[in-house]
C-alpha atoms as a PDB file:
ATOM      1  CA  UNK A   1      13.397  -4.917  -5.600  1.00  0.00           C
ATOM      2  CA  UNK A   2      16.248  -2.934  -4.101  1.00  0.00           C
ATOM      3  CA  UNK A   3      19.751  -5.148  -4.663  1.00  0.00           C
ATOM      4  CA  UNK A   4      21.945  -5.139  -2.222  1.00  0.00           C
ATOM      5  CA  UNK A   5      25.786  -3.693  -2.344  1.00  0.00           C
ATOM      6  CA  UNK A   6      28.976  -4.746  -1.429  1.00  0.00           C
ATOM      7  CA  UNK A   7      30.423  -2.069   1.175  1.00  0.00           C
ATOM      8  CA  UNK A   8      33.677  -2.105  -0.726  1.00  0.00           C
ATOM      9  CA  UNK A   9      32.247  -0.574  -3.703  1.00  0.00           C
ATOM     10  CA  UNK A  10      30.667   2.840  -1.804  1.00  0.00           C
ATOM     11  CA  UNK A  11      32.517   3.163   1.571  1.00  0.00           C
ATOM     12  CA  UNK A  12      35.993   4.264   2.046  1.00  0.00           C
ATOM     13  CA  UNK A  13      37.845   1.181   4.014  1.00  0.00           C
ATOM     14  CA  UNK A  14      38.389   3.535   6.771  1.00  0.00           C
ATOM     15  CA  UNK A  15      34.956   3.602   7.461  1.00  0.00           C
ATOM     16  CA  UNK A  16      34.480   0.218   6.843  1.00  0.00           C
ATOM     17  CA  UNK A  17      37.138  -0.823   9.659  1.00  0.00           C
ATOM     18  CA  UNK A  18      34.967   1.540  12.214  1.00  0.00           C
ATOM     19  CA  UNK A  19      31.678   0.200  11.565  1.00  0.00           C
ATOM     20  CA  UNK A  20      33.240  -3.696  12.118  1.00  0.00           C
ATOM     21  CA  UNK A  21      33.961  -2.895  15.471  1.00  0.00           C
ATOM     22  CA  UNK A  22      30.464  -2.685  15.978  1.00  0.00           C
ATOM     23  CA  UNK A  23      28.997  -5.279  13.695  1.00  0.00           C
ATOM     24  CA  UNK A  24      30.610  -7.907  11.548  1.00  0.00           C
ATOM     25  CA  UNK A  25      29.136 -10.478   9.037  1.00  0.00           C
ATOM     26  CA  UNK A  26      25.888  -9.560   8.825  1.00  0.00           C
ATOM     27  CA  UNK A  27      23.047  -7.382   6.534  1.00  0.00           C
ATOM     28  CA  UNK A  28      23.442  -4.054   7.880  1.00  0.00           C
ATOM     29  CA  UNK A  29      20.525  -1.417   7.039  1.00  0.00           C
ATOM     30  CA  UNK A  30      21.500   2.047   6.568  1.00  0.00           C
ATOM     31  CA  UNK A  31      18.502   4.441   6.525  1.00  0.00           C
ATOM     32  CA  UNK A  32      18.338   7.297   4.177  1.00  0.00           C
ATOM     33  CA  UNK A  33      18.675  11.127   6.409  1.00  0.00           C
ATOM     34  CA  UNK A  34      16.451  12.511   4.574  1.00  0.00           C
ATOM     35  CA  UNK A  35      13.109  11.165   3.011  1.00  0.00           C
ATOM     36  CA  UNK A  36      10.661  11.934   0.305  1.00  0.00           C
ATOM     37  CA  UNK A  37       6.886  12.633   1.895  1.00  0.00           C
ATOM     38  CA  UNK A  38       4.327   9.531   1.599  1.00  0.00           C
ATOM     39  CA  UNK A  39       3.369   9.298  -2.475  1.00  0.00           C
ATOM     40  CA  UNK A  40       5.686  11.839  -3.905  1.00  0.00           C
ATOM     41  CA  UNK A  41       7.771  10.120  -5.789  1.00  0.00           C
ATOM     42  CA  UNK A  42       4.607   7.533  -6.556  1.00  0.00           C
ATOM     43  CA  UNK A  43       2.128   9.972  -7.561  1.00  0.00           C
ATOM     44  CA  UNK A  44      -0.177   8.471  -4.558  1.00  0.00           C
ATOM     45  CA  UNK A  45      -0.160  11.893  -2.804  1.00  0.00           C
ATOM     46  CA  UNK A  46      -1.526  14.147  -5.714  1.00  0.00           C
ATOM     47  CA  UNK A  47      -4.561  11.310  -7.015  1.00  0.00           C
ATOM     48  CA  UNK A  48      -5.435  11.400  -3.626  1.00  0.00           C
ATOM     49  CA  UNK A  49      -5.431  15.177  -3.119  1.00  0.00           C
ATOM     50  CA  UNK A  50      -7.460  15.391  -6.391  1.00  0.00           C
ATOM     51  CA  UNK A  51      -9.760  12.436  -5.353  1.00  0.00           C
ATOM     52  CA  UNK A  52     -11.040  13.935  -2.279  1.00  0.00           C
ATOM     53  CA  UNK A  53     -11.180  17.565  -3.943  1.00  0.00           C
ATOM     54  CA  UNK A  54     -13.861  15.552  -6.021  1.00  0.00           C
ATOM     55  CA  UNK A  55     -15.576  14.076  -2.781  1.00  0.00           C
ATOM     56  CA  UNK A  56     -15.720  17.569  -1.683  1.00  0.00           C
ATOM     57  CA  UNK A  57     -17.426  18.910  -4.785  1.00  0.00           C
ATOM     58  CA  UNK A  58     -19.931  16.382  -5.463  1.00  0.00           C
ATOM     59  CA  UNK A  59     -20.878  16.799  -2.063  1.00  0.00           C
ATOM     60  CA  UNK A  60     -21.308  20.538  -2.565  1.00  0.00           C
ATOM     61  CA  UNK A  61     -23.345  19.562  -5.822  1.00  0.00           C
ATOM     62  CA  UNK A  62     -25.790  17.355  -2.721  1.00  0.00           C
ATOM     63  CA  UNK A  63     -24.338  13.569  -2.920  1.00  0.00           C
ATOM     64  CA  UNK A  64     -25.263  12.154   0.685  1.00  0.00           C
ATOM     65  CA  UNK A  65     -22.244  10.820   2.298  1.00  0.00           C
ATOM     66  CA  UNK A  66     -23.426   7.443   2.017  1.00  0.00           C
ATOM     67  CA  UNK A  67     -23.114   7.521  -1.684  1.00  0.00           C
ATOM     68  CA  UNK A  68     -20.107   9.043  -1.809  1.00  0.00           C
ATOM     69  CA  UNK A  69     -19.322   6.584   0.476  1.00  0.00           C
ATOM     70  CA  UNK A  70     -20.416   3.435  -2.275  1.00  0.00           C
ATOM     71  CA  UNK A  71     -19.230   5.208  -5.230  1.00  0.00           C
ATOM     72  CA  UNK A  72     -15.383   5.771  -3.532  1.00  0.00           C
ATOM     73  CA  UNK A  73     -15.822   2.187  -1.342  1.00  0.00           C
ATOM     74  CA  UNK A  74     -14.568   4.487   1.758  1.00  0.00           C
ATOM     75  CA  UNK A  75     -16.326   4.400   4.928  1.00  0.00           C
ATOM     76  CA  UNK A  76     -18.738   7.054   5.896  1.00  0.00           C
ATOM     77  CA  UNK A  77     -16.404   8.021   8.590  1.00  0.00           C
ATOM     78  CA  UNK A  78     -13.720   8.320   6.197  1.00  0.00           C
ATOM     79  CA  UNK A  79     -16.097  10.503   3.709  1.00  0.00           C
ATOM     80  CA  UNK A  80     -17.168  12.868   6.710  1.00  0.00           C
ATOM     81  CA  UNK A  81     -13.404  13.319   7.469  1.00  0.00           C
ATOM     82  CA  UNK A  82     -12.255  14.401   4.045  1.00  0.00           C
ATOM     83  CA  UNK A  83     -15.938  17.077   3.734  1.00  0.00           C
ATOM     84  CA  UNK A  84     -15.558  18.155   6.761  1.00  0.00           C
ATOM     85  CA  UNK A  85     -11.381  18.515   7.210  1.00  0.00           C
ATOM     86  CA  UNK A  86     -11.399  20.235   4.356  1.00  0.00           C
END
């Protein structure tokens, strides 16, 4: 859980006099500029890359969809998508 921060300890109180004159006394979200891509820093992005790489073989080696579909509890739909898109 991200803890919040007092704006005294990171902004100069130049800054901190600007932004009041917008908003005062309340929880005030600043967005990062620039972002990591979905599951990078998680990992989430490469097991699934390496997941359906594994989909795609076994159905290459002649696993009907529906099976792939059981073994991976995805939808056929979802199994056709990752065959076929790839």
């Amino acid at each position: 859980m991200k803890k919040y921060r007092n704006a005294r300890d990171v902004l100069p109180e130049e800054l901190i006099q600007q932004i009041q004159k917008y908003v005062r006394g309340i929880h005030l979200y600043i967005p990062q500029t620039e972002r990591e891509g979905w599951g990078t820093s998680t990992g989430s992005r490469e097991e699934m890359r390496l997941r359906n790489e594994k989909i795609c073989e076994l159905y290459e080696a002649g696993i009907p969809l529906a099976e792939l579909a059981e073994l991976y509890s995805l939808s056929e739909e979802r199994i056709r998508n990752i065959v076929y898109g790839q």
